[in-house]
C-alpha atoms as a PDB file:
ATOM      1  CA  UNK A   1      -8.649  26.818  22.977  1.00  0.00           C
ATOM      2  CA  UNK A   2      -7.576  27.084  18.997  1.00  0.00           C
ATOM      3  CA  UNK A   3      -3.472  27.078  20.113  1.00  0.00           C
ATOM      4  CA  UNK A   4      -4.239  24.201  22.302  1.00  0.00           C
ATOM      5  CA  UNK A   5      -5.966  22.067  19.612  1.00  0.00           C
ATOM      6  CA  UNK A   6      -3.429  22.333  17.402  1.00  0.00           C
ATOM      7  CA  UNK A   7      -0.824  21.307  19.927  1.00  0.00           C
ATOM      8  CA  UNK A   8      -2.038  18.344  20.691  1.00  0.00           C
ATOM      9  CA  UNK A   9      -2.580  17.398  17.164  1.00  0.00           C
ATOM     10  CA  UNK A  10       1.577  18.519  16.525  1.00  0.00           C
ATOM     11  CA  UNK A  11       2.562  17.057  19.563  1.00  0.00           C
ATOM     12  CA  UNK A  12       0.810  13.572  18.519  1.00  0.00           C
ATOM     13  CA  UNK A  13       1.884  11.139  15.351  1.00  0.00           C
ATOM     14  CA  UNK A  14      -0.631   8.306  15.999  1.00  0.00           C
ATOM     15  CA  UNK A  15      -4.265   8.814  15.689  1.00  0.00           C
ATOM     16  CA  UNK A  16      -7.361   6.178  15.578  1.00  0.00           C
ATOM     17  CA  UNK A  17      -9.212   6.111  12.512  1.00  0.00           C
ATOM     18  CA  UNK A  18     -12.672   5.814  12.307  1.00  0.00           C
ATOM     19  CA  UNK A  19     -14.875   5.176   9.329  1.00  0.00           C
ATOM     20  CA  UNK A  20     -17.962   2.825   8.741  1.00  0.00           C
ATOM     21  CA  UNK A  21     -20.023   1.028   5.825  1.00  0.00           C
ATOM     22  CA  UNK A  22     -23.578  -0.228   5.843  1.00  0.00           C
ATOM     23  CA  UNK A  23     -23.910   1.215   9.728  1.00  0.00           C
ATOM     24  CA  UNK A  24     -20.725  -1.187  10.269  1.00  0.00           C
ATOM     25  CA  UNK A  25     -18.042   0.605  12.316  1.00  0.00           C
ATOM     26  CA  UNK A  26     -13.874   0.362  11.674  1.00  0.00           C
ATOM     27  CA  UNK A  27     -11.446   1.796  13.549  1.00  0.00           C
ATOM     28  CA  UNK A  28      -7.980   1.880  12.450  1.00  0.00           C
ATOM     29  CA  UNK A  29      -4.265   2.840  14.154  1.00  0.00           C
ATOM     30  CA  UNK A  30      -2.731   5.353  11.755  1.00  0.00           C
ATOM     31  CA  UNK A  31       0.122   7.337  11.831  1.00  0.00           C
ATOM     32  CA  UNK A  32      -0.445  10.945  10.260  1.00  0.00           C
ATOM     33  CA  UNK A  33       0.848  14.415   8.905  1.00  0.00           C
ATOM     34  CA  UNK A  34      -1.113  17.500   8.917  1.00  0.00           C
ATOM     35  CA  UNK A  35      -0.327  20.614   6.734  1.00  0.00           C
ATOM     36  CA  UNK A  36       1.070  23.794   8.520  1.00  0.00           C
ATOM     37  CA  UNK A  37      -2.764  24.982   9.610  1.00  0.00           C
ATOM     38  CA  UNK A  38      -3.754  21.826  10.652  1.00  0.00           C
ATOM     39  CA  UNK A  39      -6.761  22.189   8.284  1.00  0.00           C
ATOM     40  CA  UNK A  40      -6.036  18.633   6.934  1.00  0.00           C
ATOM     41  CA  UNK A  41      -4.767  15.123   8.150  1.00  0.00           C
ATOM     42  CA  UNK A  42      -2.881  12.986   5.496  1.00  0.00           C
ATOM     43  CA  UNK A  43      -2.310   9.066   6.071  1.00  0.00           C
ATOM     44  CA  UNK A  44      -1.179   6.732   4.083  1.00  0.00           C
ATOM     45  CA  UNK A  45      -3.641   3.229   3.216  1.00  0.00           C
ATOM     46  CA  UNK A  46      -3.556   0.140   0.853  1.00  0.00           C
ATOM     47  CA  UNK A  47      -6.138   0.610  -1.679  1.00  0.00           C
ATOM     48  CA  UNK A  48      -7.491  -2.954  -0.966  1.00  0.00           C
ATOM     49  CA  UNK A  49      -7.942  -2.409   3.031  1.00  0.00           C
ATOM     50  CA  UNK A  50     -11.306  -1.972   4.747  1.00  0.00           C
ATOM     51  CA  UNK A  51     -10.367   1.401   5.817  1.00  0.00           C
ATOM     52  CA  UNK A  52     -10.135   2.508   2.292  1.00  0.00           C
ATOM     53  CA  UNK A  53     -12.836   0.482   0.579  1.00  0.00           C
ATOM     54  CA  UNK A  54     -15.660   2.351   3.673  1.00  0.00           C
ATOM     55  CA  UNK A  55     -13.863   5.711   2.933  1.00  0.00           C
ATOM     56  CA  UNK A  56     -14.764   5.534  -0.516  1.00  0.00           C
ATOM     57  CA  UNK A  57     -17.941   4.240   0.439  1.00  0.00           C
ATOM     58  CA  UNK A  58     -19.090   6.947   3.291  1.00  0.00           C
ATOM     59  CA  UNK A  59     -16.645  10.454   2.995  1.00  0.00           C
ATOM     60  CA  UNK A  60     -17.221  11.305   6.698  1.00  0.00           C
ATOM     61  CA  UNK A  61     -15.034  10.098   8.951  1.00  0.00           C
ATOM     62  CA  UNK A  62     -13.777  10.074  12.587  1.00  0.00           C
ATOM     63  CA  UNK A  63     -10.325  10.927  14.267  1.00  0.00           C
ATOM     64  CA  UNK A  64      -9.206  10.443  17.679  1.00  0.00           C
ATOM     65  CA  UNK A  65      -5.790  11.678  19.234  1.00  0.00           C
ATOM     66  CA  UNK A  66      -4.867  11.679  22.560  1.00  0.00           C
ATOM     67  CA  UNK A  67      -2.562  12.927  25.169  1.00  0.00           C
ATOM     68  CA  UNK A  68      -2.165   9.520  27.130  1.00  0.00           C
ATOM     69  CA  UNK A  69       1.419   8.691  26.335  1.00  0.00           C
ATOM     70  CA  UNK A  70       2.374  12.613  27.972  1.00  0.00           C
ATOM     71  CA  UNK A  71       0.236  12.311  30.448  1.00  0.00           C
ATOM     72  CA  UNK A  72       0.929   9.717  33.368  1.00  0.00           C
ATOM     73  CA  UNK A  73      -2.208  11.444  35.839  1.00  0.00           C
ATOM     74  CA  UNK A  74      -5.057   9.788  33.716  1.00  0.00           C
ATOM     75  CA  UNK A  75      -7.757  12.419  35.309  1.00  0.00           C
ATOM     76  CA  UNK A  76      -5.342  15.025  32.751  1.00  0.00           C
ATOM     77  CA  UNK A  77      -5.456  12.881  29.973  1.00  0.00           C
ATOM     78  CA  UNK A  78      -7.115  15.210  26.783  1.00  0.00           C
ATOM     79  CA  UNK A  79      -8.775  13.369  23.900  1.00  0.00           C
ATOM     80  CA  UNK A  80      -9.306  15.332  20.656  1.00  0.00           C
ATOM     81  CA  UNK A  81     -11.740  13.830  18.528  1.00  0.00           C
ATOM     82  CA  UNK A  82     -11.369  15.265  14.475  1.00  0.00           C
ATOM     83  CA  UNK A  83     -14.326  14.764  12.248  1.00  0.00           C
ATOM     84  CA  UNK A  84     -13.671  15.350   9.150  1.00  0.00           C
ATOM     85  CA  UNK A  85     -14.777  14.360   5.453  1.00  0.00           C
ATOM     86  CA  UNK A  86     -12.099  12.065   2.891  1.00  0.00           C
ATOM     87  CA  UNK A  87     -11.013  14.442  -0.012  1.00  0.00           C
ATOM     88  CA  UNK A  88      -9.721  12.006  -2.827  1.00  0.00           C
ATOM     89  CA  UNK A  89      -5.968  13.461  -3.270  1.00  0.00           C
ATOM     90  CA  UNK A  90      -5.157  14.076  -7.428  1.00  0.00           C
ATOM     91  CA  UNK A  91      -2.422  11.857  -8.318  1.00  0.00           C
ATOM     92  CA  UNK A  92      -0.092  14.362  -9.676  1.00  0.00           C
ATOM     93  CA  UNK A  93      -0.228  15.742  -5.732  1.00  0.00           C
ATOM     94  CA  UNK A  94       0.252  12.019  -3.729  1.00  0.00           C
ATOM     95  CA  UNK A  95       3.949  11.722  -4.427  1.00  0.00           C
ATOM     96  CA  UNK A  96       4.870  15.124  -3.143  1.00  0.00           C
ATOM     97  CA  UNK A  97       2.271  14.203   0.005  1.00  0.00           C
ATOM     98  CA  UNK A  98       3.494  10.637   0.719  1.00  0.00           C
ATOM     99  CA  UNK A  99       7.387  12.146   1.223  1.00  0.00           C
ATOM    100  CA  UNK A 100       5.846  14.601   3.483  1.00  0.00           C
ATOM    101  CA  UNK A 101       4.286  11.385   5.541  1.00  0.00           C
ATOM    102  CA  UNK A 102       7.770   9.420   5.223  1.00  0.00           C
ATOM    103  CA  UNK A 103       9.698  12.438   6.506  1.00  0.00           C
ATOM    104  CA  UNK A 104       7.768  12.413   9.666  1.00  0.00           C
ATOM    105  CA  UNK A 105       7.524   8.458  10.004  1.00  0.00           C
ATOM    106  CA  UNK A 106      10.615   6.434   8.326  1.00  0.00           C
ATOM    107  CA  UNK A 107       8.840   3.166   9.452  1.00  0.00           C
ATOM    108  CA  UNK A 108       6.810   3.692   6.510  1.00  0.00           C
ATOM    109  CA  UNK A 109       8.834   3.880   4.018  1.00  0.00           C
ATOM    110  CA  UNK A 110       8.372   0.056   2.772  1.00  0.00           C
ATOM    111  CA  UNK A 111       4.862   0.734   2.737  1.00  0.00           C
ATOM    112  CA  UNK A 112       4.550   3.958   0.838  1.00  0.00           C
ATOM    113  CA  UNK A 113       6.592   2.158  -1.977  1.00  0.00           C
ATOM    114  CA  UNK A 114       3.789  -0.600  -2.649  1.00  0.00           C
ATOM    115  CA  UNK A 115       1.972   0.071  -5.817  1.00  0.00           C
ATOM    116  CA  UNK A 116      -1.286   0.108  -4.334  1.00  0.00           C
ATOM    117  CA  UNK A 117      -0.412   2.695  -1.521  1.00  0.00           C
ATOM    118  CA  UNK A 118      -2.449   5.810  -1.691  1.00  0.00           C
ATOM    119  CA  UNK A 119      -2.605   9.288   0.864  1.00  0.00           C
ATOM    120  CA  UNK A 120      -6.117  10.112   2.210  1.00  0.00           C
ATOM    121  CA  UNK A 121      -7.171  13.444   3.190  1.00  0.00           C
ATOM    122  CA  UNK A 122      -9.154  14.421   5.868  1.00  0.00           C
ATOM    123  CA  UNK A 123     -10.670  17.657   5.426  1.00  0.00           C
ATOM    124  CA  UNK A 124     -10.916  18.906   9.184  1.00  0.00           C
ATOM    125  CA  UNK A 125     -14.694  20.001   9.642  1.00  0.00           C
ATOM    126  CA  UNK A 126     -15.090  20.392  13.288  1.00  0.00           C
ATOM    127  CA  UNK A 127     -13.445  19.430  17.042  1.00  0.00           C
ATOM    128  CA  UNK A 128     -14.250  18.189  20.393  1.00  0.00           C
ATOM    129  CA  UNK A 129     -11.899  18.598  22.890  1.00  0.00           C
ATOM    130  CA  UNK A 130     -12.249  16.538  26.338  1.00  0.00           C
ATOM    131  CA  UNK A 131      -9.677  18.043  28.657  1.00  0.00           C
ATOM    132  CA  UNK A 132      -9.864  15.958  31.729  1.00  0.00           C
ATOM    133  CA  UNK A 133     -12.768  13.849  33.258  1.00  0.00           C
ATOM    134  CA  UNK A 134     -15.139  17.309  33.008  1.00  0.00           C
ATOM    135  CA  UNK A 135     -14.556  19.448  30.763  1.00  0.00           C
ATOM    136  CA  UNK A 136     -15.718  19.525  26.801  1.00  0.00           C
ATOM    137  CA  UNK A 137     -15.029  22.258  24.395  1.00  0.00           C
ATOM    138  CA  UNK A 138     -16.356  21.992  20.340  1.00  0.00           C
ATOM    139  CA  UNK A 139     -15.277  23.924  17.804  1.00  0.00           C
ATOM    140  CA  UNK A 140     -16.067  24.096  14.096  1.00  0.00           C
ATOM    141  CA  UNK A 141     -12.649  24.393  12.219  1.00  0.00           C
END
């Protein structure tokens, strides 16, 4: 079930985003990177966006990829949902992490050069696979 966790997560570059302040829920598109274990998911945020201030606020968050562009027979469609907790990444490590980003999405190359543009880590704590309409397999990472 591992192996086909971590193919949908390298098989995927968009993920939704979920984090919340005050019991006030945000979801937000995001395109991502993961390092070669898939133990963590970087993305790249404005310091002054929602996102950002409720991950400072509350470190657990929410990730959701999904097979649905692959998969034209929606009754096959997988969803992976990724929690995780925000690990605040040490500056002398974002520059090195944000051309990791840019390599795998050029679109966001304007934004990684704003001054206020920070990565976020996700430390991957656990999964939940939905493989289909019926079937449901957890995992802690």
């Amino acid at each position: 079930m591992h192996e086909k966790i971590i193919g949908i997560i390298r098989s995927n570059d968009l993920a939704v985003l979920a984090t919340s302040f005050q019991d006030r829920p945000h979801c937000s598109l995001m395109a991502y990177a993961t390092d070669e274990q898939c133990r963590n998911i970087y993305m790249l945020t404005r310091q002054d966006s929602q996102k950002y201030k409720n991950i400072k606020a509350n470190h657990l968050v929410s990730v959701m990829i999904d097979t649905r562009v692959q998969s034209l027979d929606r009754k096959n469609i997988q969803a992976l949902t990724i929690s995780g907790e925000y690990i605040p990444v040490p500056e002398r490590e974002q520059k090195s992490l944000m051309d990791i980003i840019v390599k795998k999405h050029p679109q966001l190359k304007t934004l990684s050069a704003l001054p206020d543009v920070i990565v976020i880590k996700i430390q991957i704590e656990s999964f939940l696979l939905l493989d289909g309409v019926n079937d449901a397999y957890y995992i802690k990472a």
